[in-house]
N, C-alpha and C. Protein backbone atom coordinates (compact mmCIF):
# COMPACT_ATOMS: atom_id res chain seq x y z
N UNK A 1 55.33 2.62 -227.57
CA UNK A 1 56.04 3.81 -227.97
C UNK A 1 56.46 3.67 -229.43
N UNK A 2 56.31 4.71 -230.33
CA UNK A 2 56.53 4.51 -231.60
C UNK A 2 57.86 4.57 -231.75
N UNK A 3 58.36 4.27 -232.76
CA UNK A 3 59.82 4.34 -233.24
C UNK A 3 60.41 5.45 -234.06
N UNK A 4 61.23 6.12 -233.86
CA UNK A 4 60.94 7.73 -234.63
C UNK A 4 62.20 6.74 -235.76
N UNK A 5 61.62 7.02 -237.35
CA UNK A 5 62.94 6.87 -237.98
C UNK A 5 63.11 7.94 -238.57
N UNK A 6 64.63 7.68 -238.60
CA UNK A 6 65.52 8.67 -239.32
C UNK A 6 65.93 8.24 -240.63
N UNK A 7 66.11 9.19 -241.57
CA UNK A 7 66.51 9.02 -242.43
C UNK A 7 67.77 9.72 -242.82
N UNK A 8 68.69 9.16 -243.83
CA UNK A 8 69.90 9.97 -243.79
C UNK A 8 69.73 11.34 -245.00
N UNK A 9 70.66 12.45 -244.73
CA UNK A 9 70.28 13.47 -245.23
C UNK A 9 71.60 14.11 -245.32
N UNK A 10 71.84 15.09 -246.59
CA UNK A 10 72.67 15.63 -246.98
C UNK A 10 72.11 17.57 -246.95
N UNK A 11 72.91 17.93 -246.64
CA UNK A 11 72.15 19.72 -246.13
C UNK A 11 72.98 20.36 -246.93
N UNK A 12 72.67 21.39 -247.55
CA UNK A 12 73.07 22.50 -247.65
C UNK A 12 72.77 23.57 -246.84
N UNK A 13 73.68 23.94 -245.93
CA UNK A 13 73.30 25.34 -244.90
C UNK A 13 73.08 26.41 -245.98
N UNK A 14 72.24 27.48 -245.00
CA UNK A 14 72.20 28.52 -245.79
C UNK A 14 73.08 29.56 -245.63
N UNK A 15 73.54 31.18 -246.33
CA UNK A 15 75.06 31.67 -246.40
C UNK A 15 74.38 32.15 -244.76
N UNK A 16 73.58 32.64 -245.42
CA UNK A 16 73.08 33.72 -243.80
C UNK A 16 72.02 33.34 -242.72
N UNK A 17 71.00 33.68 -241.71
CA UNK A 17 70.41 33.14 -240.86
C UNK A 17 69.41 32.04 -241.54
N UNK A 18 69.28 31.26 -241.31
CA UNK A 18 68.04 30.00 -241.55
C UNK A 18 66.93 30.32 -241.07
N UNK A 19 66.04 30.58 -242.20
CA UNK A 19 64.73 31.13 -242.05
C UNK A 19 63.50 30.22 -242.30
N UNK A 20 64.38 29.85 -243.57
CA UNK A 20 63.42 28.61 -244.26
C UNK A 20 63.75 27.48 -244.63
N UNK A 21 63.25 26.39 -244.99
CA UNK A 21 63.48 25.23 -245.46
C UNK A 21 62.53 25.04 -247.16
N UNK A 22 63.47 24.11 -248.07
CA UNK A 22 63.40 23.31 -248.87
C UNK A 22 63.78 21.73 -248.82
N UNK A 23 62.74 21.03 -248.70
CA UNK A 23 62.81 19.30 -248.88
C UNK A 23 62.68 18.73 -250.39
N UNK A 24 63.84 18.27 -250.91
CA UNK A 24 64.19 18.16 -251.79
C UNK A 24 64.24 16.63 -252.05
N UNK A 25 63.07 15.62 -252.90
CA UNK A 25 63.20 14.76 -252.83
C UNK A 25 63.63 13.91 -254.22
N UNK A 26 64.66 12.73 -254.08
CA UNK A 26 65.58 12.26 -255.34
C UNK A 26 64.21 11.55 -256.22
N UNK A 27 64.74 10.94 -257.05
CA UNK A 27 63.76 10.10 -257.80
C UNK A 27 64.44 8.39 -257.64
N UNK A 28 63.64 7.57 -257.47
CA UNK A 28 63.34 6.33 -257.78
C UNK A 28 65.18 5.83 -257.89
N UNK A 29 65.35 4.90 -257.01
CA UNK A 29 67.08 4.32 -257.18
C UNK A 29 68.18 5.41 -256.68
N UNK A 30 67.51 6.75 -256.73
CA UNK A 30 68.98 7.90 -256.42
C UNK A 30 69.09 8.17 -254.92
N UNK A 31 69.96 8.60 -254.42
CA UNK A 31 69.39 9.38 -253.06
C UNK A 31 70.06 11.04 -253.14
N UNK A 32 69.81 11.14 -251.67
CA UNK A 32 70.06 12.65 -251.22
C UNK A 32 71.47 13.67 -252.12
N UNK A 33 72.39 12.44 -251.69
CA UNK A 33 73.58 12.96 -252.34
C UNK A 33 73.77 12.90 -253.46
N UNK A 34 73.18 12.03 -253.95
CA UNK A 34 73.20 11.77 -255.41
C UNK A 34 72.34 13.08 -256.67
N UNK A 35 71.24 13.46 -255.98
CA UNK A 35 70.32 14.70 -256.88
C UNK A 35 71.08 15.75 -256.59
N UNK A 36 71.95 16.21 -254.74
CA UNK A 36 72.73 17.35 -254.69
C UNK A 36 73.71 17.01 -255.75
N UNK A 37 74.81 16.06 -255.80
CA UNK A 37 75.50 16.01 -256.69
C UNK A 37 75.66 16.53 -258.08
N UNK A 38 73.80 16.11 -258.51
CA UNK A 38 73.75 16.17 -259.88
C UNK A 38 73.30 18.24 -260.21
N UNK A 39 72.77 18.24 -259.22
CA UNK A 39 72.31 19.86 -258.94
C UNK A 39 73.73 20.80 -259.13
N UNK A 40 74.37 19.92 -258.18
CA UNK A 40 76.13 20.96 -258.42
C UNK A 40 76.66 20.88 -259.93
N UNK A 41 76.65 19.62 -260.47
CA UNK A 41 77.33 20.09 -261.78
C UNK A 41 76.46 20.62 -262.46
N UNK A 42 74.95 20.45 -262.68
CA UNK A 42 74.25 21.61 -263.64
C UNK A 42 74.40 22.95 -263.21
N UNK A 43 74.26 23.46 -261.72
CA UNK A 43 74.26 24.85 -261.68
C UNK A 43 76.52 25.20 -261.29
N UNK A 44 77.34 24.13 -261.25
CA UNK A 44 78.53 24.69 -260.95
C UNK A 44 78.77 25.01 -259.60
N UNK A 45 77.82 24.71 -258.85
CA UNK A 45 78.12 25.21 -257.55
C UNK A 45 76.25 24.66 -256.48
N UNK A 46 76.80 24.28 -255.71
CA UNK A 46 75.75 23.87 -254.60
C UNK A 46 74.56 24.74 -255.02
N UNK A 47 73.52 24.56 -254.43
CA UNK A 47 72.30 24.93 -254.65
C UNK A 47 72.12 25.78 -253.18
N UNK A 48 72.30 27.07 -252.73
CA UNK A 48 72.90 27.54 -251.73
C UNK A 48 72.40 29.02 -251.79
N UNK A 49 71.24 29.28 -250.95
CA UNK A 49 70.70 30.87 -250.74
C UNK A 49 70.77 31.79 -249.84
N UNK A 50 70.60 32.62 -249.65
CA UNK A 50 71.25 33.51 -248.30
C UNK A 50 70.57 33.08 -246.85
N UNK A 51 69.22 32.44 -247.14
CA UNK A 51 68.63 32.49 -246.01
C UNK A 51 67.38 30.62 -245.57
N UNK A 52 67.65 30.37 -246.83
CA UNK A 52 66.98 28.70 -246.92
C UNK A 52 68.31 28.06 -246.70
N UNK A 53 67.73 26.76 -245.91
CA UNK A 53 68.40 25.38 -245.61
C UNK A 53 67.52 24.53 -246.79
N UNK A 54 68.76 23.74 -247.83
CA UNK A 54 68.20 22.73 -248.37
C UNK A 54 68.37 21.25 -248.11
N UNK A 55 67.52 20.44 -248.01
CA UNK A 55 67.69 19.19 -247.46
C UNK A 55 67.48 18.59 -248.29
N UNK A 56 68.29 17.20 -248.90
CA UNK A 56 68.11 16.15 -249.44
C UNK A 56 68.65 14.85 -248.78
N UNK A 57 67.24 14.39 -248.09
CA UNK A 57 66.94 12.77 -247.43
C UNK A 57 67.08 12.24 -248.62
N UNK A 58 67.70 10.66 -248.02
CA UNK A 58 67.78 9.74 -248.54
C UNK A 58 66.71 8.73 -248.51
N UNK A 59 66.04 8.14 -249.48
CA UNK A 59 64.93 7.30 -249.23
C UNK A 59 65.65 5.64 -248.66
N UNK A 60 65.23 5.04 -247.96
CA UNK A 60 65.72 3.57 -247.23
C UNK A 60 65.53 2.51 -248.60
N UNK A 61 66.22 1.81 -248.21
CA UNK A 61 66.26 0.53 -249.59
C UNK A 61 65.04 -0.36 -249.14
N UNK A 62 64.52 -0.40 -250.21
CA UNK A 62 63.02 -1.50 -249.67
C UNK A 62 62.65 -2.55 -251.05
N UNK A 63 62.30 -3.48 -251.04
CA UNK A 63 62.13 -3.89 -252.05
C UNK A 63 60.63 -3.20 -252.96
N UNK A 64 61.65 -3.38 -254.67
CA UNK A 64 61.10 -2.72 -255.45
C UNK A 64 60.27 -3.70 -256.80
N UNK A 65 58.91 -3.40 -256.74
CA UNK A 65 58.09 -4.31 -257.20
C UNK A 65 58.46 -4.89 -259.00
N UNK A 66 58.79 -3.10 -259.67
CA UNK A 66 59.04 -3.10 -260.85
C UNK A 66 60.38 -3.60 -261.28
N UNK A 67 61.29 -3.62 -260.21
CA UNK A 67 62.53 -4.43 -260.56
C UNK A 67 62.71 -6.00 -259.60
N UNK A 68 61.39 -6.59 -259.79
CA UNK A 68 61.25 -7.86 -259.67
C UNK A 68 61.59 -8.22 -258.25
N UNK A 69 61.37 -7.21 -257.39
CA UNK A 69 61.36 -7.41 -255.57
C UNK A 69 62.73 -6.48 -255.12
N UNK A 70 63.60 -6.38 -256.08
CA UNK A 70 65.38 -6.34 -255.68
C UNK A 70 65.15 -4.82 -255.06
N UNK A 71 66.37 -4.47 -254.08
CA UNK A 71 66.20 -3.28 -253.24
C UNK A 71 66.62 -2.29 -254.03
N UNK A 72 65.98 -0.85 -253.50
CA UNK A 72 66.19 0.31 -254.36
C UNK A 72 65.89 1.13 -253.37
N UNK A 73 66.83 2.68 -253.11
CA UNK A 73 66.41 3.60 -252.39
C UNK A 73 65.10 4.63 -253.43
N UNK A 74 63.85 3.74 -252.94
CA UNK A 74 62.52 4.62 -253.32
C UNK A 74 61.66 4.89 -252.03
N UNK A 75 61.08 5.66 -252.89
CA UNK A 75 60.10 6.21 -251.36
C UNK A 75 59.04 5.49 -251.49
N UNK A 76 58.26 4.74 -252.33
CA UNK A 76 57.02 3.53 -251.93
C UNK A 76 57.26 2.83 -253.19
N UNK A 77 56.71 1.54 -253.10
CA UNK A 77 56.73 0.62 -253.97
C UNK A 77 55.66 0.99 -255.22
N UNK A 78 55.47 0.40 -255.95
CA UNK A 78 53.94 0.46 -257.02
C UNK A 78 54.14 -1.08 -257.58
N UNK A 79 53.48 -1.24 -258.61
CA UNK A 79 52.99 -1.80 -258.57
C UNK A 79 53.67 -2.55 -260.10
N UNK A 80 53.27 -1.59 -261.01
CA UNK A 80 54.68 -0.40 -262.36
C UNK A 80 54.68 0.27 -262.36
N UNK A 81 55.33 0.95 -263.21
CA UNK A 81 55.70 2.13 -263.60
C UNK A 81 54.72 2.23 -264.68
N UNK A 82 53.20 3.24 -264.00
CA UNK A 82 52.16 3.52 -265.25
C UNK A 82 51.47 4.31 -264.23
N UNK A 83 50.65 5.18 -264.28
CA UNK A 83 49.67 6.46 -263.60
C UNK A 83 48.29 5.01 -263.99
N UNK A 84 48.25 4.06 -264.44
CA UNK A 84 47.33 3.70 -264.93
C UNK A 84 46.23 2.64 -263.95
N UNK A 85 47.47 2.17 -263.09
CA UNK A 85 47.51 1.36 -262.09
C UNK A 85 47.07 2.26 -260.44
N UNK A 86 46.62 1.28 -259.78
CA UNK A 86 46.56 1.41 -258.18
C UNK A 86 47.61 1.93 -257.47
N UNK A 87 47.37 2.83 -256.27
CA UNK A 87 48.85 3.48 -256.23
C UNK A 87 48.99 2.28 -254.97
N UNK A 88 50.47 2.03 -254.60
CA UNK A 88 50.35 1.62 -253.55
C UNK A 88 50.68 2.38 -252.04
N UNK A 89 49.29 2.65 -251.58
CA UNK A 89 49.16 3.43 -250.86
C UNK A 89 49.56 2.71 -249.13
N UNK A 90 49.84 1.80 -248.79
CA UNK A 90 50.42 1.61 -247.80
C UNK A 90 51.88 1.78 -247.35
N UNK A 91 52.70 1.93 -248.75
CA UNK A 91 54.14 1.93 -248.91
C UNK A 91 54.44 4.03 -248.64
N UNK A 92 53.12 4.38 -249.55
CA UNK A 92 52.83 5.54 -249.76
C UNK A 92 52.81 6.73 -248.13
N UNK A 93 52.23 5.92 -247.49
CA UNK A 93 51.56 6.69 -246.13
C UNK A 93 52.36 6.08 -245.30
N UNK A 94 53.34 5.05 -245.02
CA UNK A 94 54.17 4.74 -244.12
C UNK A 94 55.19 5.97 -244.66
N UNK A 95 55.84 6.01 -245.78
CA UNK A 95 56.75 7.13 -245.81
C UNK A 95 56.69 8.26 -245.47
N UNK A 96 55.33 8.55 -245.98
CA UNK A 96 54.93 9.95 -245.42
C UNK A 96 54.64 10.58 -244.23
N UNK A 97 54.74 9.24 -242.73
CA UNK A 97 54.64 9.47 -241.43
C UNK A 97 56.51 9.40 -241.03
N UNK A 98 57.70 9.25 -242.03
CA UNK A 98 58.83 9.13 -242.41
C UNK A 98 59.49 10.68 -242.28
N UNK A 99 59.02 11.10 -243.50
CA UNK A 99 58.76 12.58 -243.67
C UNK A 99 58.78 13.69 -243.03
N UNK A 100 57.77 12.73 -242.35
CA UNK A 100 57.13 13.90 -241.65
C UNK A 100 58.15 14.14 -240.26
N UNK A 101 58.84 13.59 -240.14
CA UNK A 101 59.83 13.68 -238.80
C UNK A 101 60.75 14.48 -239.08
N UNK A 102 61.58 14.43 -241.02
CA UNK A 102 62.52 15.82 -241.44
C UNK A 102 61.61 17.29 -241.40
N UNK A 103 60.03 17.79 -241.35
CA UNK A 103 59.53 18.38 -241.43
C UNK A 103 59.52 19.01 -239.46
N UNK A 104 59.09 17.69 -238.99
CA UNK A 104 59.16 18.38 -237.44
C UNK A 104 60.45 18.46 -236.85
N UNK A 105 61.69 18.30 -237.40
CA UNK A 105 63.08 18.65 -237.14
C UNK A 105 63.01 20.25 -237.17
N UNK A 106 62.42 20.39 -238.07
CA UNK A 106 62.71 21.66 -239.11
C UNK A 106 62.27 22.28 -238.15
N UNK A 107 60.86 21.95 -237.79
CA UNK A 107 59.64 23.12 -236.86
C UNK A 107 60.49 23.17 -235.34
N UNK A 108 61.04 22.37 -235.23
CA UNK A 108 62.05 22.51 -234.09
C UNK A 108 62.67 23.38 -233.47
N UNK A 109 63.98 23.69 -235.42
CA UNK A 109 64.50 24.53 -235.46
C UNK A 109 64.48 25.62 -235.39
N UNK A 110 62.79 25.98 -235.67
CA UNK A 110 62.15 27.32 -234.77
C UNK A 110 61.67 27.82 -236.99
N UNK A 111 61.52 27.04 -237.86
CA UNK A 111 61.13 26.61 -238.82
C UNK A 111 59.75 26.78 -238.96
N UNK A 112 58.61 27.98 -239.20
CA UNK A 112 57.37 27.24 -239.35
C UNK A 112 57.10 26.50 -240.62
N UNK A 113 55.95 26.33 -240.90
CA UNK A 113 55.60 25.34 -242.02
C UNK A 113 55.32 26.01 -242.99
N UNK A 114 54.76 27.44 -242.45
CA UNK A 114 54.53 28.24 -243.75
C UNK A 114 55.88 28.68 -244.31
N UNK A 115 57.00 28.24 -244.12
CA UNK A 115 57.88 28.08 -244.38
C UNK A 115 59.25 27.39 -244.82
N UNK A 116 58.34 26.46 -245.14
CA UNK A 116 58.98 25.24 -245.77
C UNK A 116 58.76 24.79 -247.04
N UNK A 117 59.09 24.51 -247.80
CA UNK A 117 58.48 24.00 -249.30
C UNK A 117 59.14 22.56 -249.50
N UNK A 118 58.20 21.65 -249.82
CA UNK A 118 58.52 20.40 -250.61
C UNK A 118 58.61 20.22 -251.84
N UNK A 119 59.71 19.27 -252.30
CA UNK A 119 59.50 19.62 -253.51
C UNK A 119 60.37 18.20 -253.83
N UNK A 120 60.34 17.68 -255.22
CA UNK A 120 60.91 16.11 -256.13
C UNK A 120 60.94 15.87 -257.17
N UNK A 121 62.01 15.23 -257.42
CA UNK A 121 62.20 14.69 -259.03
C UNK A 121 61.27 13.31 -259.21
N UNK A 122 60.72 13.00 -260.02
CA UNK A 122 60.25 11.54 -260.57
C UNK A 122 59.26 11.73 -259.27
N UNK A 123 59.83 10.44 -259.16
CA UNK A 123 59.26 9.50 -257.79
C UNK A 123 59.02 10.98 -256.63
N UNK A 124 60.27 11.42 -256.33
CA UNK A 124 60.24 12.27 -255.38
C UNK A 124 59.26 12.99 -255.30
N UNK A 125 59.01 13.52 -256.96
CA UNK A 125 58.01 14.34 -257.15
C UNK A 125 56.39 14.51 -256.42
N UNK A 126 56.29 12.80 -256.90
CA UNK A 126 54.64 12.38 -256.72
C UNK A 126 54.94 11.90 -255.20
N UNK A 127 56.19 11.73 -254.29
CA UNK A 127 55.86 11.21 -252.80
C UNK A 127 55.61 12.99 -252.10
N UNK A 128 56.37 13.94 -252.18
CA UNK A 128 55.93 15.47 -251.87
C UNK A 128 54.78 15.87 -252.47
N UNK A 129 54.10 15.61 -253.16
CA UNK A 129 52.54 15.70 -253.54
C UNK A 129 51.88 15.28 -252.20
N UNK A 130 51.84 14.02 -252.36
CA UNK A 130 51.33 13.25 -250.96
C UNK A 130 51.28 13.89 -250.05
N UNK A 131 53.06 13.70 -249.55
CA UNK A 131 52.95 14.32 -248.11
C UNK A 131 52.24 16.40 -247.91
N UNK A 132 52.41 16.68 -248.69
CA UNK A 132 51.96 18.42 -248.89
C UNK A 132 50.19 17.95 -248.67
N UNK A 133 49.72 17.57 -249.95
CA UNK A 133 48.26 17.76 -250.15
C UNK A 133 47.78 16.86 -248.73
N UNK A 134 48.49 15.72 -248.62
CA UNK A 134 47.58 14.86 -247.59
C UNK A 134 48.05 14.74 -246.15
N UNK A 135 49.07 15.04 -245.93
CA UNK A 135 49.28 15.56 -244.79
C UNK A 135 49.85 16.66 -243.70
N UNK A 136 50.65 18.10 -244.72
CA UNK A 136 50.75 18.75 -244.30
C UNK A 136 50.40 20.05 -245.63
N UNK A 137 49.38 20.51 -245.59
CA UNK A 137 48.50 21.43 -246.34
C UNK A 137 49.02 22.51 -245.81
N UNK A 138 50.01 22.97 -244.86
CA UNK A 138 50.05 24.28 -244.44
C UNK A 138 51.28 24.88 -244.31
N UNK A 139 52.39 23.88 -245.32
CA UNK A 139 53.09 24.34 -245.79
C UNK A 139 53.27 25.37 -247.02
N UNK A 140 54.37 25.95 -246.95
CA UNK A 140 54.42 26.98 -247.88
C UNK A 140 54.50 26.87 -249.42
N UNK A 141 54.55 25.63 -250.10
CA UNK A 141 54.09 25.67 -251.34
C UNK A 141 55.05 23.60 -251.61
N UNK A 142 54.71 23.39 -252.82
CA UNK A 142 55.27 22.46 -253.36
C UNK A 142 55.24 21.91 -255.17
N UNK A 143 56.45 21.17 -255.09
CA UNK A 143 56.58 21.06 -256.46
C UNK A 143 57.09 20.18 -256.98
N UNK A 144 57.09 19.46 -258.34
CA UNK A 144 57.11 18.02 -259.04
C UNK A 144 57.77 18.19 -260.03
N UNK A 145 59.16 18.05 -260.53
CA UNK A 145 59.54 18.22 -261.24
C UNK A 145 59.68 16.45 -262.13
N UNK A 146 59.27 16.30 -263.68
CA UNK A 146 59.33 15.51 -264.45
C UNK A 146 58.96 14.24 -263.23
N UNK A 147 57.32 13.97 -263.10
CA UNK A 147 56.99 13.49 -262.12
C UNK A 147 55.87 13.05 -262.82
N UNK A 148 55.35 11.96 -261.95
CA UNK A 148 53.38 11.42 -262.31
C UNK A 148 52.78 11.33 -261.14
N UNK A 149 51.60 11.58 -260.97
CA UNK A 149 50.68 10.67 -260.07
C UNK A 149 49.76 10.16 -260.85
N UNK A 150 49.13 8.75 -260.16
CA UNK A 150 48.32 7.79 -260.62
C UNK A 150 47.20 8.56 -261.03
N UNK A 151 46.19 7.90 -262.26
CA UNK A 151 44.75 8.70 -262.47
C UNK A 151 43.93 8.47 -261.22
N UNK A 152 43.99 7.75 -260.40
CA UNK A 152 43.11 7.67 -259.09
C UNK A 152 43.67 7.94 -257.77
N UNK A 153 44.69 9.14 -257.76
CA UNK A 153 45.72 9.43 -256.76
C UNK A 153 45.08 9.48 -255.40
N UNK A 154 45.39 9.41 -254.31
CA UNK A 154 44.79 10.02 -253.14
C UNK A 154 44.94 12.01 -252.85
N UNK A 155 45.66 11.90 -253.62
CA UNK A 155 46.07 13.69 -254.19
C UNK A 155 44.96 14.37 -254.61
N UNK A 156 44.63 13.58 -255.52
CA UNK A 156 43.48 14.57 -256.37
C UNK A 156 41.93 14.30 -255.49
N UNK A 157 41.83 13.46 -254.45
CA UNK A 157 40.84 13.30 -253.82
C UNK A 157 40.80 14.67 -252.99
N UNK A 158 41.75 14.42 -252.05
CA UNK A 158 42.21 15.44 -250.93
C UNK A 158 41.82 17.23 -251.84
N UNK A 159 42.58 17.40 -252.51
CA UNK A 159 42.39 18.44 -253.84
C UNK A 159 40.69 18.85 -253.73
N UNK A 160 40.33 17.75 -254.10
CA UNK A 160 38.99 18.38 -254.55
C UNK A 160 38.09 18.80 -253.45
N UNK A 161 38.29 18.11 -251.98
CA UNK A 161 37.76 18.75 -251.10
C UNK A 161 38.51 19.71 -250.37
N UNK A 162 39.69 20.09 -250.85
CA UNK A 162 39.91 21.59 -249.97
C UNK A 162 40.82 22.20 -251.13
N UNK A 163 40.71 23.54 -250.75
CA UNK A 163 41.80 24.47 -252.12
C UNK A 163 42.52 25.28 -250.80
N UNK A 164 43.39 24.28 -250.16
CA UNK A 164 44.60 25.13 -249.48
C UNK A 164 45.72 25.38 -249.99
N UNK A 165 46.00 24.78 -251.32
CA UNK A 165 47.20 24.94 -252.28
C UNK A 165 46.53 25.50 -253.44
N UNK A 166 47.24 26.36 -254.34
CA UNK A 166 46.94 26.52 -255.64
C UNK A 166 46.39 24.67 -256.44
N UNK A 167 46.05 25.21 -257.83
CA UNK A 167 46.02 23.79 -258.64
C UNK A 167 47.57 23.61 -258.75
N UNK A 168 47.56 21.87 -258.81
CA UNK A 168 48.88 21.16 -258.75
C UNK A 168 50.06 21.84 -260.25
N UNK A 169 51.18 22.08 -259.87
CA UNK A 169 52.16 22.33 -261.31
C UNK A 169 52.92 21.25 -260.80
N UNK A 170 53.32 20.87 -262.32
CA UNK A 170 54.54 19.82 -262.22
C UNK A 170 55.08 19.86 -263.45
N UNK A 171 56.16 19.52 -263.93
CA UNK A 171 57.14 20.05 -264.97
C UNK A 171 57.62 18.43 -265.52
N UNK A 172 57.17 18.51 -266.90
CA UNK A 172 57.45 17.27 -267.21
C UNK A 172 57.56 17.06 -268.85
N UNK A 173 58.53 16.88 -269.48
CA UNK A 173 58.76 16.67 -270.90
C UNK A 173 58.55 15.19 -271.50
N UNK A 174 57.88 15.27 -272.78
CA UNK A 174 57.90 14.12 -273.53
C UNK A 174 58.49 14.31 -274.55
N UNK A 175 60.26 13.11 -274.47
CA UNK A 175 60.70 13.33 -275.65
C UNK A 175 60.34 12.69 -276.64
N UNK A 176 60.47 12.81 -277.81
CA UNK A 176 59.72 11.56 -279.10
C UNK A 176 60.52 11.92 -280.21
């Protein structure tokens, strides 16, 4: 029998009936409460719509390769910090069978999928890539904010043999 894990999670209800969902994932070292946190003081007030539930899971502390093994709430290890490198895709696809359990909460809730959107900062960014393109394609959209995936992603594989999503957007500044 498999082991269902849970992960911890911070919600924003929505004002009026719950129709839809947003999965909102932190970046690299932060968690759930920590990106709502930072969301409240940029917008002054919770991130809060008449009819979406927003969720921000917390990623589990695992050891982190680029800070020399030591624990960090990330969603998979690598290898560094470079698109240049191998992704590590076992750290990658265990999370994403992780995931996928705040997603079938949701469908529970009487939630379809075409009604859900994923979406992440950094890290968060490129682990909701994953889980959208490679294992649930039939959600209602997703998005990467100031994010990477590797030049040899398992993303852009999946991508090229099916167009169930638009081409990938992701939002990302280089300061200099």
């Amino acid at each position: 029998m498999a082991v269902r894990a849970a992960l911890q999670r911070s919600v924003v209800s929505p004002a009026g009936s719950h129709r839809a969902s947003v999965i909102l994932l932190h970046g690299s070292g932060d968690t759930g409460p920590g990106v709502r946190a930072w969301i409240k003081q940029v917008l002054n007030q919770d991130l809060v719509f008449q009819h979406i539930k927003v969720i921000y899971p917390t990623a589990p502390a695992r050891p982190y390769t680029p800070m020399r093994g030591a624990l960090s709430t990330v969603w998979f290890d690598r290898w560094k910090i470079s698109n240049e490198c191998p992704e590590h895709i076992e750290t990658i696809d265990s999370m994403c069978q992780v995931l996928t359990n705040v997603i079938d909460d949701e469908v529970k809730n009487g939630i379809s999928k075409n009604r859900i959107i994923l979406g992440g900062f950094s890290m968060g960014g490129g682990m909701a890539m994953h889980l959208a393109y490679r294992y649930h394609q039939d959600v209602a959209g997703v998005f990467a904010l100031s994010s990477f995936l590797n030049k040899t992603s398992a993303v852009y594989q999946v991508s090229k043999c099916q167009s169930f999503l638009q081409i990938p957007f992701g939002a990302h500044t280089n300061s200099t």
